[in-house]
C-alpha atoms as a PDB file:
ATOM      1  CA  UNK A   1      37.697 173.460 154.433  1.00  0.00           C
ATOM      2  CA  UNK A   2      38.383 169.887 153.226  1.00  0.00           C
ATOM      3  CA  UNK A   3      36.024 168.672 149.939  1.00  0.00           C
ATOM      4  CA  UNK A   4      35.866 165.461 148.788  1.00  0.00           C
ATOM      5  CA  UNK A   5      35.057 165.549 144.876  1.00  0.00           C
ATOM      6  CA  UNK A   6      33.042 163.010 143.406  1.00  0.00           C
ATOM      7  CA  UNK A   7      32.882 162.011 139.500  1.00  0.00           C
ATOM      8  CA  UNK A   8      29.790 159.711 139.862  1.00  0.00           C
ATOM      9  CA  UNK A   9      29.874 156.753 136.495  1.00  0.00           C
ATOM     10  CA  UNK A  10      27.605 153.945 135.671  1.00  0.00           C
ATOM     11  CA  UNK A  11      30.909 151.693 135.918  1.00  0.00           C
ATOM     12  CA  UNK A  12      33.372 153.961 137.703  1.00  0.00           C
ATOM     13  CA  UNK A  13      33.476 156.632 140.163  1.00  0.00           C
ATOM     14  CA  UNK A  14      36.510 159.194 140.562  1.00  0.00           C
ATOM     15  CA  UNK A  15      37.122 160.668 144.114  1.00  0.00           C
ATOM     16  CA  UNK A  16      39.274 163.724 144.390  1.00  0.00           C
ATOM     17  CA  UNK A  17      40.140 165.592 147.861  1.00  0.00           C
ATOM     18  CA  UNK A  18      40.142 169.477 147.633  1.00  0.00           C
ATOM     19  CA  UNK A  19      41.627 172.103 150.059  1.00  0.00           C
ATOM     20  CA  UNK A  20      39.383 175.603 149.979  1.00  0.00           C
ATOM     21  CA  UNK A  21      42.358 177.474 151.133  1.00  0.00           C
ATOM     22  CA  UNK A  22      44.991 176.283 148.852  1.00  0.00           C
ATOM     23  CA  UNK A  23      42.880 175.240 145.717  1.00  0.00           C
ATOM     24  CA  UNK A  24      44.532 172.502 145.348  1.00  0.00           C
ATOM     25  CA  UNK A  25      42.535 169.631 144.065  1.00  0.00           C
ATOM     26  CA  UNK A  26      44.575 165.707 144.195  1.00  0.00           C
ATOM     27  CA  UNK A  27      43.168 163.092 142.787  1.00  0.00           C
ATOM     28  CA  UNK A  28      42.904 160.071 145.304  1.00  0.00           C
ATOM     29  CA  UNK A  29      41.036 156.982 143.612  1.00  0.00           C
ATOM     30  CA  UNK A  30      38.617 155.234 141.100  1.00  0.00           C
ATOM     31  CA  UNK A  31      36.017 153.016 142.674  1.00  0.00           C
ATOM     32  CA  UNK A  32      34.731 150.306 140.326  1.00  0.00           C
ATOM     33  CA  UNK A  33      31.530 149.912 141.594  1.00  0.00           C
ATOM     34  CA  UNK A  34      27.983 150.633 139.893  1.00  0.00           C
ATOM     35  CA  UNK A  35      26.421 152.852 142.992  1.00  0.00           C
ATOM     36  CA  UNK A  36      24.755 150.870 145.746  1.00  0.00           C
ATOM     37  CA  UNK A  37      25.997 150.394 149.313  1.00  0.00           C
ATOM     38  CA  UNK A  38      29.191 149.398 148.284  1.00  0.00           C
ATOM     39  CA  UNK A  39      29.787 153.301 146.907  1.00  0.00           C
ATOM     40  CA  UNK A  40      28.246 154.732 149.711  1.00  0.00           C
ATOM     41  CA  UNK A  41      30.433 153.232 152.002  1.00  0.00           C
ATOM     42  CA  UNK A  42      33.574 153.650 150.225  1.00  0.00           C
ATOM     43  CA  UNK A  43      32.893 157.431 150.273  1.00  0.00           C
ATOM     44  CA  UNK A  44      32.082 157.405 153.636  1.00  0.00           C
ATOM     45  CA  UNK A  45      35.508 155.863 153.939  1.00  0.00           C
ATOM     46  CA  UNK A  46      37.107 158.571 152.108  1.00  0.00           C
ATOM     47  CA  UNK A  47      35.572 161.397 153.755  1.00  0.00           C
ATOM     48  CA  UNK A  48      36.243 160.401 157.279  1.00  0.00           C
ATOM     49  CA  UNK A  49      40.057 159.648 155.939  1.00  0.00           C
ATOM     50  CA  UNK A  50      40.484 162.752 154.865  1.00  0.00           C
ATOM     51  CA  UNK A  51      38.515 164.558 156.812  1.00  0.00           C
ATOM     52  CA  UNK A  52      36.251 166.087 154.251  1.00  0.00           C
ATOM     53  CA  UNK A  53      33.618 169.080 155.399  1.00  0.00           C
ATOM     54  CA  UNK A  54      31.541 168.568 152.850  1.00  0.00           C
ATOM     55  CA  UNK A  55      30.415 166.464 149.349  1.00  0.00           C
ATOM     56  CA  UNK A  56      31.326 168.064 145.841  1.00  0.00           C
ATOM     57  CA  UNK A  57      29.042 166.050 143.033  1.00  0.00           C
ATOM     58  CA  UNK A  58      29.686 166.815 139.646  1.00  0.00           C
ATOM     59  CA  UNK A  59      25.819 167.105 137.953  1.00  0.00           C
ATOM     60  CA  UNK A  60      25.547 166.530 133.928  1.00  0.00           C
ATOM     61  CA  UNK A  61      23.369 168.719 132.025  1.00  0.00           C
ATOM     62  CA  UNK A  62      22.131 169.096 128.689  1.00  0.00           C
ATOM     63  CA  UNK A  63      24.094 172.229 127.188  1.00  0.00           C
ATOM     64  CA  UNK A  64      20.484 174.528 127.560  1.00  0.00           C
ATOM     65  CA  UNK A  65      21.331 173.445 131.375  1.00  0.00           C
ATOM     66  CA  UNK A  66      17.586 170.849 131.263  1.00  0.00           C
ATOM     67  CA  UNK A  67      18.606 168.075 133.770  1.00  0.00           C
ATOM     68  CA  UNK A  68      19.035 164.890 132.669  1.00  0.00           C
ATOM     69  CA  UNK A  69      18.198 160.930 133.793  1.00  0.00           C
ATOM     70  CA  UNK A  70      21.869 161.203 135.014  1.00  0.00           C
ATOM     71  CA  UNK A  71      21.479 164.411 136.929  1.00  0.00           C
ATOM     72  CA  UNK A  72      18.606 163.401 138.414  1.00  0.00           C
ATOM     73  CA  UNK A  73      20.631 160.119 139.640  1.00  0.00           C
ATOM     74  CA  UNK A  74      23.181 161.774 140.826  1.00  0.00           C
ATOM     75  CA  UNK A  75      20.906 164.095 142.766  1.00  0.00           C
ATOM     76  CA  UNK A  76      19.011 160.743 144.402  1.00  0.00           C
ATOM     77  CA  UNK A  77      22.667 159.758 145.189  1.00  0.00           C
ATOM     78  CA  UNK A  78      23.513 162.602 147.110  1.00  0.00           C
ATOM     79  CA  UNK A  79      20.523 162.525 148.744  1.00  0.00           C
ATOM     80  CA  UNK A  80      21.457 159.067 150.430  1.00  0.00           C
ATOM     81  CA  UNK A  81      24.936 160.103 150.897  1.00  0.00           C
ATOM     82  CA  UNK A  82      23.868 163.621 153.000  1.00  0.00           C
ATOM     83  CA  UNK A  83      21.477 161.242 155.050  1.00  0.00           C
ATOM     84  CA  UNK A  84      24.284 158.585 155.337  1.00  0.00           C
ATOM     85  CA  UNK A  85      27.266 160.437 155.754  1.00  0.00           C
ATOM     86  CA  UNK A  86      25.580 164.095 157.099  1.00  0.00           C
ATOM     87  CA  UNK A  87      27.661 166.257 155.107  1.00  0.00           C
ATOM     88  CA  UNK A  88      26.943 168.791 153.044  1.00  0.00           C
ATOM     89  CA  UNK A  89      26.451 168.148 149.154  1.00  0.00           C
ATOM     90  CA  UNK A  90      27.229 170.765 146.671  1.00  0.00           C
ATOM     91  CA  UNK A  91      26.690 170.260 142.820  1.00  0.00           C
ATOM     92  CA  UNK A  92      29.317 171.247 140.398  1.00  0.00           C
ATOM     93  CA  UNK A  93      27.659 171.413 136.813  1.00  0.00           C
ATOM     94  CA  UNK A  94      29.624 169.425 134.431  1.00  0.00           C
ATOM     95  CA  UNK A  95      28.577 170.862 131.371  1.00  0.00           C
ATOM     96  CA  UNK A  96      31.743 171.765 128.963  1.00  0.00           C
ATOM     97  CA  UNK A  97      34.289 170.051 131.662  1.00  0.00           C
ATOM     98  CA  UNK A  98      35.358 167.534 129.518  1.00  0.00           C
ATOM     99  CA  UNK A  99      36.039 170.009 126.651  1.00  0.00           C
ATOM    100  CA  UNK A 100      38.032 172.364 129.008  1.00  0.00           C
ATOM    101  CA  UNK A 101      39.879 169.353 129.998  1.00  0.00           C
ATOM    102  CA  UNK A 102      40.818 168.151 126.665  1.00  0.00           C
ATOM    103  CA  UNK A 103      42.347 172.010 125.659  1.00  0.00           C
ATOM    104  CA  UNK A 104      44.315 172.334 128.668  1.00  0.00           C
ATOM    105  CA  UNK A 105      45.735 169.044 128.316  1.00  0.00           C
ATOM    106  CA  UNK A 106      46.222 169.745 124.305  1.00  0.00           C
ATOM    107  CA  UNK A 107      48.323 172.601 125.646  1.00  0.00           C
ATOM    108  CA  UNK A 108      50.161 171.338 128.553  1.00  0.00           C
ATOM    109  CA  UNK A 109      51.358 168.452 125.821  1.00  0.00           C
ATOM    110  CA  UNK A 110      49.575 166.100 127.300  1.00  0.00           C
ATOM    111  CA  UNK A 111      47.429 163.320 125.476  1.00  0.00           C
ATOM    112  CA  UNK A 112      44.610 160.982 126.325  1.00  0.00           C
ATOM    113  CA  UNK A 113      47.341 157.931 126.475  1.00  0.00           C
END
């Protein structure tokens, strides 16, 4: 099963394509674009290049796991993009990713630069 990945920003929006049978997660591209049409169709692009299955949306929460303003904006966003696109939409919760980033980074050597 093919994923497309989706980092939703108020500026910037990361797109990643995923593989369920390998695991294997690539990063493809940053979309500057604030949401609107303009997102929804370069996803749309993306999924039919890739051939994506279905919609992974990363969802902020507080750390008690309340929802946020931004979680419930992402959820109105993959509303539009299921009815758009008609693809499945998962949520991934985003709470601590940043933090798990930043250590394996620290220990593959790697630095924010």
């Amino acid at each position: 099963m093919q994923l497309l990945a989706i980092d939703l920003g108020d500026k910037r929006t990361g797109m990643a394509v995923g593989d369920s049978e390998t695991g294997i997660v690539t990063p493809v591209d940053t979309i500057e674009s604030p949401g609107g049409d303009h997102l929804l169709e370069a996803i749309g692009r993306y999924a039919r290049e890739y051939g994506a299955d279905r919609l992974v949306i990363g969802l902020p929460r507080h750390d008690g796991g309340r929802e946020s303003d931004r979680s419930r904006a992402a959820r109105a966003f993959a509303a539009r993009l299921h009815e758009t696109l008609n693809l499945p939409v998962h949520f991934q919760d985003e709470r601590y990713s940043s933090a798990a980033a930043d250590d394996q980074m620290s220990r593959s050597g790697l630095t924010h630069r």
